[in-house]
Protein backbone atom coordinates (compact mmCIF):
# COMPACT_ATOMS: atom_id res chain seq x y z
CA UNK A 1 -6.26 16.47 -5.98
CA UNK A 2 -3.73 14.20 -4.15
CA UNK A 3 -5.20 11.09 -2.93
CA UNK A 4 -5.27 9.95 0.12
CA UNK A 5 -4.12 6.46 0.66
CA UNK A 6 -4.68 4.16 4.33
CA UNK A 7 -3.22 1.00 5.29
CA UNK A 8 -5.46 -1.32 8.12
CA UNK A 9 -3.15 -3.59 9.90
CA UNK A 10 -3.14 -5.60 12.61
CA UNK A 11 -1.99 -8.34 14.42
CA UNK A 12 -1.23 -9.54 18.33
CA UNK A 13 0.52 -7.91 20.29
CA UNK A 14 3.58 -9.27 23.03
CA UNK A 15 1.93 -6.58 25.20
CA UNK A 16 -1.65 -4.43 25.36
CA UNK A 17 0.19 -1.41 26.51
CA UNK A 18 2.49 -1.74 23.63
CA UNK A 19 2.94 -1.64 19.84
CA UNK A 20 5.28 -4.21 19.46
CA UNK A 21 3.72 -7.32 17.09
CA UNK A 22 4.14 -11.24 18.73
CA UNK A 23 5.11 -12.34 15.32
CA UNK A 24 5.45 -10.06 12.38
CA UNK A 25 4.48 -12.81 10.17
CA UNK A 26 1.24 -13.03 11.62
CA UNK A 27 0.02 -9.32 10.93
CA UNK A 28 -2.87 -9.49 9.29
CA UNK A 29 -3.02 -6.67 6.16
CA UNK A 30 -6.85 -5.68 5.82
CA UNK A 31 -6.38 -3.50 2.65
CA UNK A 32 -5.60 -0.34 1.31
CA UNK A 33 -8.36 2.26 1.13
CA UNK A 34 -8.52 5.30 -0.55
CA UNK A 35 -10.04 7.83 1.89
CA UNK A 36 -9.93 7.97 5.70
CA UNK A 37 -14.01 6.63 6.10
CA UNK A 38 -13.41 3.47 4.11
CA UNK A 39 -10.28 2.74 6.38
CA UNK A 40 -11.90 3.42 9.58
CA UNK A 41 -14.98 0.96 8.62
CA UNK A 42 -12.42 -1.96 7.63
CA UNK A 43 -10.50 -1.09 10.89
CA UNK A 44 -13.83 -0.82 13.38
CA UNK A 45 -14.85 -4.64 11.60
CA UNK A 46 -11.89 -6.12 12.36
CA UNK A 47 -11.25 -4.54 15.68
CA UNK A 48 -15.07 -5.73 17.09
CA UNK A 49 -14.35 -8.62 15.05
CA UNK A 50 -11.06 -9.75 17.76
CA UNK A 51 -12.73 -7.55 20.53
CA UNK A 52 -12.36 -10.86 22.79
CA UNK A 53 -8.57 -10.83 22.77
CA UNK A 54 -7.06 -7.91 24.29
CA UNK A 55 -3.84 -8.77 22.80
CA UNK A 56 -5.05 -8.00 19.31
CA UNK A 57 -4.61 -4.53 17.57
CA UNK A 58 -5.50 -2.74 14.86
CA UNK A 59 -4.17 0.35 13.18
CA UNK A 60 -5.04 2.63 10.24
CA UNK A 61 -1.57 4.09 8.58
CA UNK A 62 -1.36 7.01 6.53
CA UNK A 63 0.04 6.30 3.68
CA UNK A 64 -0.28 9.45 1.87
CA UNK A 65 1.60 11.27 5.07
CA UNK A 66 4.57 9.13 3.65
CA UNK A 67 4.92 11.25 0.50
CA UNK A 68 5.00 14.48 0.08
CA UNK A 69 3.76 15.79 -3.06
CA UNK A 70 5.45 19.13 -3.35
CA UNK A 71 9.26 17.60 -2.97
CA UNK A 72 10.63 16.26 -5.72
CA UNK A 73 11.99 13.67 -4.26
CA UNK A 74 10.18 12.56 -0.52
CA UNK A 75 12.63 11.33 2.62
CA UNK A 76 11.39 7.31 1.87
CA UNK A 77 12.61 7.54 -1.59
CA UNK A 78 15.82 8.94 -0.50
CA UNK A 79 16.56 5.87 1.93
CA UNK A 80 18.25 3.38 -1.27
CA UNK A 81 20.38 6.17 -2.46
């Protein structure tokens, strides 16, 4: 069985409306998590956690949509080549 690896991120953002980070150095990396519940728990305590400024975000990635499994070589790994 493939896991099934998520990213929480988050950070403030130059605009609520938008997904585009103030300062990139800022973004605040919550963990990675290996299922989809565990993710969306970190995510919900840090988004009530900065539910005061509506510039803050918070996003679950993915990661295992990144890779795919069956290839033997996925599109991300192709990028240095």
């Amino acid at each position: 069985m493939a896991q099934r690896l998520h990213l929480v991120f988050g950070g403030e953002l130059v605009d609520p409306s938008k997904t585009v980070f103030r300062n990139v150095d800022d973004i605040h990396i919550v963990g990675i998590f290996p299922d989809y519940e565990s993710a969306h728990n970190a995510w919900k305590a840090q988004a009530q956690r900065t539910v005061d400024n509506a510039h803050m975000r918070y996003f679950i990635a993915h990661l295992h949509r990144l890779r795919d499994e069956e290839q033997n070589a996925s599109p991300t790994e192709e990028l240095g080549a």
